[in-house]
C-alpha atoms as a PDB file:
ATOM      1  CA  UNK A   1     -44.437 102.770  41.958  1.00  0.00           C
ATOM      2  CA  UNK A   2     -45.800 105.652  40.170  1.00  0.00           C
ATOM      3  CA  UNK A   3     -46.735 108.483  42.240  1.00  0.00           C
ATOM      4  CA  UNK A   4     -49.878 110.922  41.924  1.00  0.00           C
ATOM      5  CA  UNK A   5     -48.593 113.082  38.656  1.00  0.00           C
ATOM      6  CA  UNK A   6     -47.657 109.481  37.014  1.00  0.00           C
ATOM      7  CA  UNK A   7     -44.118 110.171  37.666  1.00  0.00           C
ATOM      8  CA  UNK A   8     -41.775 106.872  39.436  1.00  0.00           C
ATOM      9  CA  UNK A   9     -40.273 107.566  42.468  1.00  0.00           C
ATOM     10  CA  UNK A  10     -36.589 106.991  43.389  1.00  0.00           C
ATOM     11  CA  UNK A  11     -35.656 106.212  46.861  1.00  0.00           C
ATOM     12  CA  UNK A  12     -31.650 105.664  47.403  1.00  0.00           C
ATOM     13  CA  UNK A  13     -30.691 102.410  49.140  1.00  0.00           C
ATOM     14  CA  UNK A  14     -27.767 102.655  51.625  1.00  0.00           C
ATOM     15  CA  UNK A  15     -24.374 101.056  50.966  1.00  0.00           C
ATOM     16  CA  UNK A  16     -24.615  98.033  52.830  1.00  0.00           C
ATOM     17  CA  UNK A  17     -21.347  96.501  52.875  1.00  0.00           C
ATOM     18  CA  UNK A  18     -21.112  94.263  56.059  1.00  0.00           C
ATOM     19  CA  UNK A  19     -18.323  94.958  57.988  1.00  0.00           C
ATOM     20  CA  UNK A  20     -15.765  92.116  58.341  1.00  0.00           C
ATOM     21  CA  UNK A  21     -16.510  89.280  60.947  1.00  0.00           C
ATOM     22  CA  UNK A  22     -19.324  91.069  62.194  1.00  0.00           C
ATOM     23  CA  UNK A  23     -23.289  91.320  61.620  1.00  0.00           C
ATOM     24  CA  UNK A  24     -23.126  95.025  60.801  1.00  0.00           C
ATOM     25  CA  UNK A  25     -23.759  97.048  57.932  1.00  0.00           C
ATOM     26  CA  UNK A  26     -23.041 100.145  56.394  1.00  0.00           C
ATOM     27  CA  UNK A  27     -25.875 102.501  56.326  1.00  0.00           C
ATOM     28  CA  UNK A  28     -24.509 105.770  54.466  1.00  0.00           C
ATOM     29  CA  UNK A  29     -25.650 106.206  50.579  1.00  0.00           C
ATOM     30  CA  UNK A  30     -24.603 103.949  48.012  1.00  0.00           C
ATOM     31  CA  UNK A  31     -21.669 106.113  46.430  1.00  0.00           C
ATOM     32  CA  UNK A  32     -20.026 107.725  50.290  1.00  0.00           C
ATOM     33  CA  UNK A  33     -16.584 108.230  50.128  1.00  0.00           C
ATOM     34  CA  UNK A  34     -14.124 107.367  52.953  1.00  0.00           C
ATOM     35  CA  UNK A  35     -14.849 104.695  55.353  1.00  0.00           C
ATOM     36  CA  UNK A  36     -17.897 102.423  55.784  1.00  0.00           C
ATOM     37  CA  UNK A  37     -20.626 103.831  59.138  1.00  0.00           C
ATOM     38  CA  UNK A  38     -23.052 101.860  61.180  1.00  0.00           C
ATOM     39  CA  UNK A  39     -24.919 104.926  62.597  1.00  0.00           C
ATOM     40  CA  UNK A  40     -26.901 102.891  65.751  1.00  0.00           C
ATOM     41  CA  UNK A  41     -23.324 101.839  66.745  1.00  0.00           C
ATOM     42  CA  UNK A  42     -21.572 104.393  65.389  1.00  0.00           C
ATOM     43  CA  UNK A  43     -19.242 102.126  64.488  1.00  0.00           C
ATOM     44  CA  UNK A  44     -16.533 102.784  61.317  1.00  0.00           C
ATOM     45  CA  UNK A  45     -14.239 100.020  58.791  1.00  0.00           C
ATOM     46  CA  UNK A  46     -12.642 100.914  55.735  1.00  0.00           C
ATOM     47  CA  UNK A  47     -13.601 101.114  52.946  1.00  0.00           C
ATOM     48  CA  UNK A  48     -12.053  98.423  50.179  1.00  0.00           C
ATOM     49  CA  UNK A  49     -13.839  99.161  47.119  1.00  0.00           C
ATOM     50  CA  UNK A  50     -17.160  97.847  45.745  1.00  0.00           C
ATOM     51  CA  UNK A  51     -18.754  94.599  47.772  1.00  0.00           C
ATOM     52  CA  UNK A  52     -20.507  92.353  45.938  1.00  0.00           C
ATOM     53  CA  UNK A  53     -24.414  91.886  46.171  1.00  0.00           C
ATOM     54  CA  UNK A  54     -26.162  88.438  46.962  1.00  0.00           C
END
């Protein structure tokens, strides 16, 4: 949506890979290096590459 000066606003969506066997997700930015974070649980799983969406 257009903001005031007409301009579109980005807003980054995290990573999101779900860590195996388990309901969580990764909530860093979409392009972190190193392992994947859940930062309620502060829980950490590697990182295997790109997941696929949907």
């Amino acid at each position: 949506m257009p903001d005031a000066s007409g301009q579109r606003t980005h807003i980054p969506s995290p990573c999101w890979d779900q860590k195996p066997g388990d309901v969580l997700h990764c909530t860093l930015g979409p392009k972190h290096g190193g392992d994947h974070f859940h930062a309620y649980t502060k829980s950490r799983w590697s990182n295997r590459g790109p997941a696929r969406q949907g």
